[in-house]
PDB file of N, CA and C in Angstrom:
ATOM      1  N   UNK A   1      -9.630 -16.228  55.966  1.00  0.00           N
ATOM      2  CA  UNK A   1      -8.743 -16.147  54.834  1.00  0.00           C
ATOM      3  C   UNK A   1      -9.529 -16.121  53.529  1.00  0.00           C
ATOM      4  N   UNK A   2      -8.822 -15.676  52.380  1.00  0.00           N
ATOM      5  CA  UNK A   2      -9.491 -15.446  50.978  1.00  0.00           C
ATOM      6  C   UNK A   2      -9.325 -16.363  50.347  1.00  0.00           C
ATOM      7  N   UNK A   3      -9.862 -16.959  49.558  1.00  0.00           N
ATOM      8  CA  UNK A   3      -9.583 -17.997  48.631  1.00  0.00           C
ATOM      9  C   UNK A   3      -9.218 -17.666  47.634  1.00  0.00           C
ATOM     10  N   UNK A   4      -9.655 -16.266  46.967  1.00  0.00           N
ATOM     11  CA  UNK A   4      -9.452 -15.735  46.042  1.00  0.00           C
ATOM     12  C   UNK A   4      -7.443 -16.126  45.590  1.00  0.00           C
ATOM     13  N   UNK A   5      -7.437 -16.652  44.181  1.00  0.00           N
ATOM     14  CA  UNK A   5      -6.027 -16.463  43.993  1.00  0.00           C
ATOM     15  C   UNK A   5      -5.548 -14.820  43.360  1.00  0.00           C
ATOM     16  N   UNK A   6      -4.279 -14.868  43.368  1.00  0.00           N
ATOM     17  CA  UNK A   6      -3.480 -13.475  42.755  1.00  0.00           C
ATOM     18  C   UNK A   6      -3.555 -13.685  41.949  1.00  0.00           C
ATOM     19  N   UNK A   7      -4.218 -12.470  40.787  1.00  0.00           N
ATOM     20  CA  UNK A   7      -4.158 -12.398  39.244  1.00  0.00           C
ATOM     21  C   UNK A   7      -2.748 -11.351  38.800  1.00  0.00           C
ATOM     22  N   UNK A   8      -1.899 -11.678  38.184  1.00  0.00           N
ATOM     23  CA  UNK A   8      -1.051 -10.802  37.741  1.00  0.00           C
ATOM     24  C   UNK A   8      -1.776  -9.942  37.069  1.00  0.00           C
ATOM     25  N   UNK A   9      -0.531  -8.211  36.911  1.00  0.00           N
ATOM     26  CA  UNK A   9      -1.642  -8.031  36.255  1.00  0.00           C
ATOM     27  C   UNK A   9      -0.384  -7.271  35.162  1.00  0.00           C
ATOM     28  N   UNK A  10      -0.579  -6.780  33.774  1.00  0.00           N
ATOM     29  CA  UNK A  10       0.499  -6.875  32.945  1.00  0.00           C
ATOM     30  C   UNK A  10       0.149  -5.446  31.877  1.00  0.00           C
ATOM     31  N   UNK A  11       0.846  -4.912  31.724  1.00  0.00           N
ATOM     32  CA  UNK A  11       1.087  -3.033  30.455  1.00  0.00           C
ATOM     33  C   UNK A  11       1.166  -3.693  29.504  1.00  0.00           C
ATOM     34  N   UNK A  12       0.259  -3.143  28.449  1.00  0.00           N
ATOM     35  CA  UNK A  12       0.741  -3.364  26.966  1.00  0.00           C
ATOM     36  C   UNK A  12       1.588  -2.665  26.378  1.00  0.00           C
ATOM     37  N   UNK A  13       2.359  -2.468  25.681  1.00  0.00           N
ATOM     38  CA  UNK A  13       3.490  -1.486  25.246  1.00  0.00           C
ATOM     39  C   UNK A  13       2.927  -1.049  24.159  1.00  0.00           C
ATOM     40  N   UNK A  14       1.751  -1.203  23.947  1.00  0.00           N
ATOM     41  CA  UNK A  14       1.144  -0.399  22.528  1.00  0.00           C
ATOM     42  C   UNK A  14       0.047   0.207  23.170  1.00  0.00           C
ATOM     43  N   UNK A  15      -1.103  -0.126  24.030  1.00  0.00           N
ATOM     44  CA  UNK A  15      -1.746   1.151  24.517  1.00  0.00           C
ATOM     45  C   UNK A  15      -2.335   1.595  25.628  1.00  0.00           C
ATOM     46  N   UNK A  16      -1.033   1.239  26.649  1.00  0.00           N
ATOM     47  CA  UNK A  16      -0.737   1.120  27.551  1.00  0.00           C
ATOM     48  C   UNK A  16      -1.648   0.783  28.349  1.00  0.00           C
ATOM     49  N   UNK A  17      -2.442   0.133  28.209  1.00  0.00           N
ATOM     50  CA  UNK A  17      -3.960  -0.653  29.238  1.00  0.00           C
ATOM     51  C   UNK A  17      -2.965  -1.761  30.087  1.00  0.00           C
ATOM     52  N   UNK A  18      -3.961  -1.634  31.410  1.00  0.00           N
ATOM     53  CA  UNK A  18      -3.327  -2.723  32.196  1.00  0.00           C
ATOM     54  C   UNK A  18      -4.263  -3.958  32.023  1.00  0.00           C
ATOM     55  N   UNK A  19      -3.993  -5.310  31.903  1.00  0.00           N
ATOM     56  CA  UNK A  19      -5.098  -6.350  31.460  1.00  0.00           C
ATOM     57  C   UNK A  19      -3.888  -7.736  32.513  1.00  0.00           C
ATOM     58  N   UNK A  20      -5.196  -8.685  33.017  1.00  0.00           N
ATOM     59  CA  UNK A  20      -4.684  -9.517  33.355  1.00  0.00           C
ATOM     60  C   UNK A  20      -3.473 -10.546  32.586  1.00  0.00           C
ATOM     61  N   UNK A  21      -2.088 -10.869  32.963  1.00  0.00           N
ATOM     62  CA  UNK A  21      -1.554 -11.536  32.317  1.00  0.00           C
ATOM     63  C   UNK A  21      -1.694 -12.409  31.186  1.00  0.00           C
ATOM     64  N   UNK A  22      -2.862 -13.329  31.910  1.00  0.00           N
ATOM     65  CA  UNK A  22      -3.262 -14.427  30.817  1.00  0.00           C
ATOM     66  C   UNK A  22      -4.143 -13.865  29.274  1.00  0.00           C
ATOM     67  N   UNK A  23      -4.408 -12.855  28.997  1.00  0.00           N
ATOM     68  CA  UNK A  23      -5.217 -12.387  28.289  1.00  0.00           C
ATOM     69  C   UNK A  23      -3.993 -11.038  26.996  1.00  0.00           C
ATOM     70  N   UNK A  24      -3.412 -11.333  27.426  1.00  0.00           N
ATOM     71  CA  UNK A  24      -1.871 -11.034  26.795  1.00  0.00           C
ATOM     72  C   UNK A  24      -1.153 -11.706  26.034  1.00  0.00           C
ATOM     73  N   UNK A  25      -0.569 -11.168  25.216  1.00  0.00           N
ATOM     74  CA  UNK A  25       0.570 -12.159  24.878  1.00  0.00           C
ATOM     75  C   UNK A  25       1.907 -11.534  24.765  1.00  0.00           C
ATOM     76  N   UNK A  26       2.891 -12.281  25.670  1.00  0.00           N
ATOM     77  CA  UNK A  26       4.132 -11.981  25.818  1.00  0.00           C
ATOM     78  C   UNK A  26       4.995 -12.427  24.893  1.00  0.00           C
ATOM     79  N   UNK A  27       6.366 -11.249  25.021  1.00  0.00           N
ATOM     80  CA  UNK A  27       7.188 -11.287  23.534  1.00  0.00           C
ATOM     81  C   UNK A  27       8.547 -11.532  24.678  1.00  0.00           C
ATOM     82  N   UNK A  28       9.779 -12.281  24.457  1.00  0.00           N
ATOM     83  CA  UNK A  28      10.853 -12.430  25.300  1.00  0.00           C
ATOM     84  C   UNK A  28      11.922 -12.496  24.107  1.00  0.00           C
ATOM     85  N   UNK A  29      13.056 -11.663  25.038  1.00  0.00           N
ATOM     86  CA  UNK A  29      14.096 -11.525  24.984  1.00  0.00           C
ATOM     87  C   UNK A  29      15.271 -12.260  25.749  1.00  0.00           C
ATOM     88  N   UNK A  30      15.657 -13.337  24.855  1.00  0.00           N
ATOM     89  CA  UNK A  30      16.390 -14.519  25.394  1.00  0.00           C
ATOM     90  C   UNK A  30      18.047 -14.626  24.352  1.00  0.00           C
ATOM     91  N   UNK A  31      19.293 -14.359  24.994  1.00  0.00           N
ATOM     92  CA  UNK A  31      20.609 -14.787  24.421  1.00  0.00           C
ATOM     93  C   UNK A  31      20.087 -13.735  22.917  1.00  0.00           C
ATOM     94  N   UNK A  32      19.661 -12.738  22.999  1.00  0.00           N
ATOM     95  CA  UNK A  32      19.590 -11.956  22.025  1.00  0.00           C
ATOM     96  C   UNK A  32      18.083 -12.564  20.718  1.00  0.00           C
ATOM     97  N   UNK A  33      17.336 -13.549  20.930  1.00  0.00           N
ATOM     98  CA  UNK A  33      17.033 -14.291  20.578  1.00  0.00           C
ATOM     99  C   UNK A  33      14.713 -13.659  20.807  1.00  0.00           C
ATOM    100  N   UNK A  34      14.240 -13.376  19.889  1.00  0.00           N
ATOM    101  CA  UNK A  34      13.200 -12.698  20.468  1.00  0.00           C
ATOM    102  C   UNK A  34      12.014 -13.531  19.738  1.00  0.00           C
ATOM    103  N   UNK A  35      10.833 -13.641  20.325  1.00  0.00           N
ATOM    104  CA  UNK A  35      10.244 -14.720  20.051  1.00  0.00           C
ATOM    105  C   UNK A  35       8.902 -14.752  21.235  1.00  0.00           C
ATOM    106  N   UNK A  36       7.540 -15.333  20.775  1.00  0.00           N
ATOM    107  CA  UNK A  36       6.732 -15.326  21.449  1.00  0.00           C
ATOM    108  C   UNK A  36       6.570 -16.388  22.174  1.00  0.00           C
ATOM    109  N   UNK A  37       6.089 -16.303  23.823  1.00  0.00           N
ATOM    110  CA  UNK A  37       6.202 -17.489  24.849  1.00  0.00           C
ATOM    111  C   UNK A  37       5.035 -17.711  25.279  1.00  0.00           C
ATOM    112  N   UNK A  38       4.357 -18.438  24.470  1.00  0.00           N
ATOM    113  CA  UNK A  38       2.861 -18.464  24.944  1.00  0.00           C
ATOM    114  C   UNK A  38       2.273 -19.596  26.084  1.00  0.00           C
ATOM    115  N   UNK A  39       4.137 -20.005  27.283  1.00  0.00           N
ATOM    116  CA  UNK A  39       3.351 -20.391  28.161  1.00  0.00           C
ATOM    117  C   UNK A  39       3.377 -19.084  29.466  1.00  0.00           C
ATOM    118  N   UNK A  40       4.119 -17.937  28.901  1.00  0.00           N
ATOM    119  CA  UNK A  40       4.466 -16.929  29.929  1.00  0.00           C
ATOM    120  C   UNK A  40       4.934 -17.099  30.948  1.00  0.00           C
ATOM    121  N   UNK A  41       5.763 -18.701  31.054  1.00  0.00           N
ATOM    122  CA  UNK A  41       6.991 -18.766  31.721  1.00  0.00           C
ATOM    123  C   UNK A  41       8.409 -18.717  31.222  1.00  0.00           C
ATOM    124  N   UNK A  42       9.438 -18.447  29.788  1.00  0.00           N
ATOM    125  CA  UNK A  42      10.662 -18.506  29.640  1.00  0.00           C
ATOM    126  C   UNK A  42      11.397 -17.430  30.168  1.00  0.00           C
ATOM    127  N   UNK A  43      12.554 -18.161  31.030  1.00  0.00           N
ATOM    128  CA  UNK A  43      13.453 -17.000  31.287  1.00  0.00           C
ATOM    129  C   UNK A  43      13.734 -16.073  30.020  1.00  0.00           C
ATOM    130  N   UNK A  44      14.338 -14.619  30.388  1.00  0.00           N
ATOM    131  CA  UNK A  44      14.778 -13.834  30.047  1.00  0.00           C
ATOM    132  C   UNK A  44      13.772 -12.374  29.217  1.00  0.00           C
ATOM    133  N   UNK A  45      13.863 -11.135  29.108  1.00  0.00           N
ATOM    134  CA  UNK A  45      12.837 -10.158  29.383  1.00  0.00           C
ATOM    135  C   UNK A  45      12.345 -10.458  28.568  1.00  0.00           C
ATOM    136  N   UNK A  46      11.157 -10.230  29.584  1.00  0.00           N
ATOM    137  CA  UNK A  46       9.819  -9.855  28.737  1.00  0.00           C
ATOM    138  C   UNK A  46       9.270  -8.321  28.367  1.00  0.00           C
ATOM    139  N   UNK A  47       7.955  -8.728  27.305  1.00  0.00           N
ATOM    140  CA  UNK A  47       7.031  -7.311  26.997  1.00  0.00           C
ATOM    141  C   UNK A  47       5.894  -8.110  26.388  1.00  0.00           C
ATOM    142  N   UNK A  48       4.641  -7.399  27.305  1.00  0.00           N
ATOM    143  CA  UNK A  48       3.873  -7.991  26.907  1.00  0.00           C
ATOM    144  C   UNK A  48       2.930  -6.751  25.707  1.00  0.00           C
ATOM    145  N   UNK A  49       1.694  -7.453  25.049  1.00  0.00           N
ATOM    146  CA  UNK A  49       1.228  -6.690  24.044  1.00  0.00           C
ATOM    147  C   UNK A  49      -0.779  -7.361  24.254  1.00  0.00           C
ATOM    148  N   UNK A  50      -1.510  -6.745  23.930  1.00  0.00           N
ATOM    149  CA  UNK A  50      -3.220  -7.036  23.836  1.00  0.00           C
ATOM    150  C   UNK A  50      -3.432  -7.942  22.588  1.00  0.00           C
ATOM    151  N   UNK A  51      -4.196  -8.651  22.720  1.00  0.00           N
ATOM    152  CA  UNK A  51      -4.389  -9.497  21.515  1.00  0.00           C
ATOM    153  C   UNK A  51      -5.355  -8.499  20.653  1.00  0.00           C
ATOM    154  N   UNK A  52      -4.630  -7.786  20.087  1.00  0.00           N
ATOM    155  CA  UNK A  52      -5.543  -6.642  19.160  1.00  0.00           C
ATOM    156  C   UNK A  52      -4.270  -5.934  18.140  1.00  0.00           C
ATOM    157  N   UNK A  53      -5.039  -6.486  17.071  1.00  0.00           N
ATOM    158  CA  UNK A  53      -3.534  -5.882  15.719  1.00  0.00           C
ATOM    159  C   UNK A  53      -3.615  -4.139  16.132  1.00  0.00           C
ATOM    160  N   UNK A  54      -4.083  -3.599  16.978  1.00  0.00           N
ATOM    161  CA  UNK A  54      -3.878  -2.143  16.738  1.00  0.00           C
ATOM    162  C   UNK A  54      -2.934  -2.028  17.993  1.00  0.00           C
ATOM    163  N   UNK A  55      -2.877  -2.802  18.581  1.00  0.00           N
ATOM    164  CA  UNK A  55      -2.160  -2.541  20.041  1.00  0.00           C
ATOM    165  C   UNK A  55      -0.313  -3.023  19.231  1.00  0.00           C
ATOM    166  N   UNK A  56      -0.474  -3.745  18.358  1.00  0.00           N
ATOM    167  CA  UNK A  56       0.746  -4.558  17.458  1.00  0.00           C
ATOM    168  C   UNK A  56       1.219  -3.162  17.152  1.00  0.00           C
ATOM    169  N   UNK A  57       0.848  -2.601  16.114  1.00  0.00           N
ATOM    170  CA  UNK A  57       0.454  -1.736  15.615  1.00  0.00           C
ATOM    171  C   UNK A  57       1.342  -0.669  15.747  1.00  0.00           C
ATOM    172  N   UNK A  58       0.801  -0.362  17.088  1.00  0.00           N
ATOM    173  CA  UNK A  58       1.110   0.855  18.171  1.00  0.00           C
ATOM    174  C   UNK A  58       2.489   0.760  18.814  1.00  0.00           C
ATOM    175  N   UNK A  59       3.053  -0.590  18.979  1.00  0.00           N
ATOM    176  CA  UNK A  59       4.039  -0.613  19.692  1.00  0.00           C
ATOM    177  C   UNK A  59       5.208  -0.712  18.348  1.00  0.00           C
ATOM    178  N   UNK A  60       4.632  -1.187  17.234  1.00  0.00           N
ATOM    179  CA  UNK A  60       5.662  -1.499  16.557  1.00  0.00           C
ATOM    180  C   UNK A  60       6.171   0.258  16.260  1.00  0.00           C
ATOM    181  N   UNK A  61       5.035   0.824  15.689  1.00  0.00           N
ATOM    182  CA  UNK A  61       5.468   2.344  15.352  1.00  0.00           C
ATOM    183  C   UNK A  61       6.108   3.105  16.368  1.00  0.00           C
ATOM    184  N   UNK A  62       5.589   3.054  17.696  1.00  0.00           N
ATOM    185  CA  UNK A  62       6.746   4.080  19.027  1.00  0.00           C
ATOM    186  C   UNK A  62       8.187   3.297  19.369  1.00  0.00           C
ATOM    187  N   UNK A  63       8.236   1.791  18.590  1.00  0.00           N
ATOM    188  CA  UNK A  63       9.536   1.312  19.184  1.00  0.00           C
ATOM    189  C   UNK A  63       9.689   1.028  20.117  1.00  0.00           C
ATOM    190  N   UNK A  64       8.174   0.476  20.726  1.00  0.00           N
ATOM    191  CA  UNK A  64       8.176   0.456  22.204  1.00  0.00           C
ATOM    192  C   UNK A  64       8.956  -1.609  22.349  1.00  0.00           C
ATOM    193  N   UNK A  65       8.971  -2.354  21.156  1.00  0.00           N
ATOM    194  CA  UNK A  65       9.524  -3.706  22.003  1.00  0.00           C
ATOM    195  C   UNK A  65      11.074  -3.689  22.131  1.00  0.00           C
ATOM    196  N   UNK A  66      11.561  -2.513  21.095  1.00  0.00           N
ATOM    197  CA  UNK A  66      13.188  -2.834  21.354  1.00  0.00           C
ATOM    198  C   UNK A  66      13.621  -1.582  22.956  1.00  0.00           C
ATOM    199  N   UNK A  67      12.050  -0.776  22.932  1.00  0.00           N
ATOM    200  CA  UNK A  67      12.646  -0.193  24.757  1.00  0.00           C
ATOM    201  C   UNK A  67      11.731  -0.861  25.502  1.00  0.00           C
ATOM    202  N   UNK A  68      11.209  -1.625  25.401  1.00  0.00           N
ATOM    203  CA  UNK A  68      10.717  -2.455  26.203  1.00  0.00           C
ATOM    204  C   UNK A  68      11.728  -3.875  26.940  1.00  0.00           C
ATOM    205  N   UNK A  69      12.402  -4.011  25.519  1.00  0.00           N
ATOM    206  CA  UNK A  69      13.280  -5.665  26.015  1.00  0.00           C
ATOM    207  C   UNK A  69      14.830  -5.290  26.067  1.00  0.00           C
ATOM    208  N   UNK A  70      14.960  -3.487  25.995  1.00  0.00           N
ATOM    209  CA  UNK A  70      15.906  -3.089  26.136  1.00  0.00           C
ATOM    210  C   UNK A  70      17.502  -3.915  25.121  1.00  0.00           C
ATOM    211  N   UNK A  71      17.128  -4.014  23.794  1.00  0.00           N
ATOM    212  CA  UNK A  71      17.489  -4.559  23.090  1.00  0.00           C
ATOM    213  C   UNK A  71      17.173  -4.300  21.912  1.00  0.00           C
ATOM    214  N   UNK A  72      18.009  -3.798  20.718  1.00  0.00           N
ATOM    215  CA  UNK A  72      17.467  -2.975  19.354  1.00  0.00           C
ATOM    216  C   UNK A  72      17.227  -4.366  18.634  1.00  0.00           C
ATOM    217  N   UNK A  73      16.248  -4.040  18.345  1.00  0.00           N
ATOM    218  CA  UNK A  73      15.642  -5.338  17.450  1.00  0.00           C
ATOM    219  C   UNK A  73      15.316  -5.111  15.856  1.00  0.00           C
ATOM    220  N   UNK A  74      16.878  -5.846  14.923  1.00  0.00           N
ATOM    221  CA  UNK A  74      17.104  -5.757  13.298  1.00  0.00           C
ATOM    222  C   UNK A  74      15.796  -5.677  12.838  1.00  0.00           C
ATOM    223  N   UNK A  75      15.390  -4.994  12.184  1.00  0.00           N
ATOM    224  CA  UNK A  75      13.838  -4.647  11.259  1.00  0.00           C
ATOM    225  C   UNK A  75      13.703  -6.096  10.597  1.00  0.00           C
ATOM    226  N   UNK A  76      14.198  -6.578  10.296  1.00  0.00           N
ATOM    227  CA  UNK A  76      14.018  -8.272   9.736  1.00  0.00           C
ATOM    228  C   UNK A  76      13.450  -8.932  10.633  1.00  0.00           C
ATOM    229  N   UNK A  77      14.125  -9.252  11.867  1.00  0.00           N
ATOM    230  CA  UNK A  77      13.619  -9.770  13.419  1.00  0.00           C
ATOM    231  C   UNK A  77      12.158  -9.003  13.435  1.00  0.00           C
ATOM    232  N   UNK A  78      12.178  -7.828  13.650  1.00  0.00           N
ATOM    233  CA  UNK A  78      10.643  -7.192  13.814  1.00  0.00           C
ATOM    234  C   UNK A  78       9.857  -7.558  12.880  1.00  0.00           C
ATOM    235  N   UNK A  79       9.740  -7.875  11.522  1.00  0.00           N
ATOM    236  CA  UNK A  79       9.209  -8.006  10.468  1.00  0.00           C
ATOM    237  C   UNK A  79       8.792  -9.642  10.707  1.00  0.00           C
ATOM    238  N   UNK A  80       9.527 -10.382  11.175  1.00  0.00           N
ATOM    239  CA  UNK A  80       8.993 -11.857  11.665  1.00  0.00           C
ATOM    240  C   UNK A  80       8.270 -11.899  12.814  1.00  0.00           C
ATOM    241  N   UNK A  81       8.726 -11.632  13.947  1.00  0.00           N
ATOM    242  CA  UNK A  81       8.063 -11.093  14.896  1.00  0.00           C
ATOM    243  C   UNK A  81       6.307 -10.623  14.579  1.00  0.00           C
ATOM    244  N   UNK A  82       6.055  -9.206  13.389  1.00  0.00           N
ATOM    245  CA  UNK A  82       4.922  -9.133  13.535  1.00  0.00           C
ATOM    246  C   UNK A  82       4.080 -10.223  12.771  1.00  0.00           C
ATOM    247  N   UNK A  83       4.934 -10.418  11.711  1.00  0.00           N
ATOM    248  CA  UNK A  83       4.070 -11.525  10.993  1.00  0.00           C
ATOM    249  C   UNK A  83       3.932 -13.064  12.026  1.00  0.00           C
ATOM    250  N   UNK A  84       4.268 -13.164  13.093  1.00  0.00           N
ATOM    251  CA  UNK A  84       4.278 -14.548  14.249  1.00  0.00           C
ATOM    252  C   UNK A  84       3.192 -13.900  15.185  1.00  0.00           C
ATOM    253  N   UNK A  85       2.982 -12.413  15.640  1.00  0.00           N
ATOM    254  CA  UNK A  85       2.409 -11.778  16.399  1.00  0.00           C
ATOM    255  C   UNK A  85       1.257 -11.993  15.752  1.00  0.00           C
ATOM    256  N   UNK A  86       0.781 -11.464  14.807  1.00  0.00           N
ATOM    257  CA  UNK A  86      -0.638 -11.173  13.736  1.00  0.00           C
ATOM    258  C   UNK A  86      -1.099 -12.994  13.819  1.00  0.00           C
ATOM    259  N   UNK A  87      -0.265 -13.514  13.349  1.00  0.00           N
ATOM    260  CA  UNK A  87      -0.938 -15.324  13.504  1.00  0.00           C
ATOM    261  C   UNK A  87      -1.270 -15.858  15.365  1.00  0.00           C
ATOM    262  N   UNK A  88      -0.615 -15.553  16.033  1.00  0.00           N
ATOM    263  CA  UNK A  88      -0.900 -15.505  17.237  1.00  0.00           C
ATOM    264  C   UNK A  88      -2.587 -14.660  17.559  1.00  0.00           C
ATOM    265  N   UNK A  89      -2.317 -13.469  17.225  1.00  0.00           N
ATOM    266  CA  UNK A  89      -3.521 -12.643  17.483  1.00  0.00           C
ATOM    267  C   UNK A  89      -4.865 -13.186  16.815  1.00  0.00           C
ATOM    268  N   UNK A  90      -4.430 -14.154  15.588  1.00  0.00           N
ATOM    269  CA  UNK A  90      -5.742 -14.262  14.653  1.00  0.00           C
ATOM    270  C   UNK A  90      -6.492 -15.399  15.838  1.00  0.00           C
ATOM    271  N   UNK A  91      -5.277 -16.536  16.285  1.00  0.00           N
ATOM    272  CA  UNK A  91      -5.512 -17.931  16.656  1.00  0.00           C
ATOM    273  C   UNK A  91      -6.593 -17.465  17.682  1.00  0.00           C
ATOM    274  N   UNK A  92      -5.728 -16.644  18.560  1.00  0.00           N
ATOM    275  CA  UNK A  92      -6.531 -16.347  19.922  1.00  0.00           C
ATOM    276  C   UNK A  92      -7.599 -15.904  19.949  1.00  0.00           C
ATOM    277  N   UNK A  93      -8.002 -14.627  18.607  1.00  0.00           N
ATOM    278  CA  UNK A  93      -9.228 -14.214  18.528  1.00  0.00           C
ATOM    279  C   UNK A  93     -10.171 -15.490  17.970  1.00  0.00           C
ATOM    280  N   UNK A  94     -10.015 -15.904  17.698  1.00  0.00           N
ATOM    281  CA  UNK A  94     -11.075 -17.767  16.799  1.00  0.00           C
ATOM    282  C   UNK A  94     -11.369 -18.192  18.379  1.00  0.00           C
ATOM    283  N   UNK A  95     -10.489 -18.247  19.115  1.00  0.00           N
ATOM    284  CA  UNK A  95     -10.674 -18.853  20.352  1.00  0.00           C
ATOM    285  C   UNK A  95     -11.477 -18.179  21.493  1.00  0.00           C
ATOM    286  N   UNK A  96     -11.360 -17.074  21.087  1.00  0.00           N
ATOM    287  CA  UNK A  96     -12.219 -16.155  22.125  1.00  0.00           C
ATOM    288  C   UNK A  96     -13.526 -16.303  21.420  1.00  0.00           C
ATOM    289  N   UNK A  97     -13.643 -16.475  20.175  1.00  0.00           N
ATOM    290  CA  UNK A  97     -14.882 -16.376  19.455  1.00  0.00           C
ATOM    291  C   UNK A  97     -15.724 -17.835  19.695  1.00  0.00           C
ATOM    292  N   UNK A  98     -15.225 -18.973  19.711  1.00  0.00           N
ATOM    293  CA  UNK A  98     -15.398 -20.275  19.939  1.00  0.00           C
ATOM    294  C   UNK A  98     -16.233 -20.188  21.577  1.00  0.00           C
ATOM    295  N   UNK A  99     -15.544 -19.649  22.016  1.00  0.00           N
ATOM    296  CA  UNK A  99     -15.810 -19.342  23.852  1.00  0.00           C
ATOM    297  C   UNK A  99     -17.500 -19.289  24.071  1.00  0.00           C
ATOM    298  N   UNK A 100     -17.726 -17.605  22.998  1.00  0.00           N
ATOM    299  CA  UNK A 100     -18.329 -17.418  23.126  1.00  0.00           C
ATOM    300  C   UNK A 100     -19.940 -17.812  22.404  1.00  0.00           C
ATOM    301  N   UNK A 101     -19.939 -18.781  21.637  1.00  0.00           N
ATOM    302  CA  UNK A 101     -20.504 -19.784  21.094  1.00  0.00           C
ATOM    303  C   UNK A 101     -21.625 -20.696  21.929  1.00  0.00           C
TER     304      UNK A 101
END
């Protein structure tokens, strides 16, 4: 037998690379309610995105999170969203940078 565990593995909706789950950050669609779940367990749909403002970027311009979570998402909502996304992306990059230290 393998010991090896199962890595999920997860699409960015901005440029379309496949990357292991954990190295992602997922956006959910909950009671109409959209918001980032950075333990990548809350019910209700997900879309995930690369921790890279160009991958943000990319999805925000094709409209890929409101066909992604199958849910039109008010330009106000998106406008919080990226500004929560971009602080997310900064945190994680400090942390990847720390890593590598």
């Amino acid at each position: 037998m393998s010991s090896r565990r199962h890595i999920p593995i997860r699409t960015c909706i901005g440029c379309g690379e496949k990357k292991p789950k954990r190295e992602m950050i997922r956006i959910v669609c909950q009671d109409e309610n959209i918001f980032i779940d950075p333990t990548g367990k809350a019910s209700g749909r997900g879309a995930y995105v690369c921790v890279n403002l160009n991958c943000l970027e990319e999805a925000i311009k094709k409209k890929a999170f409101s066909h992604a979570l199958k849910y039109h998402i008010p330009s106000e909502v998106l406008e919080k969203l990226k500004r929560d996304l971009h602080q997310e992306i900064l945190k994680r990059g400090e942390k990847d940078e720390k890593k590598n230290l």
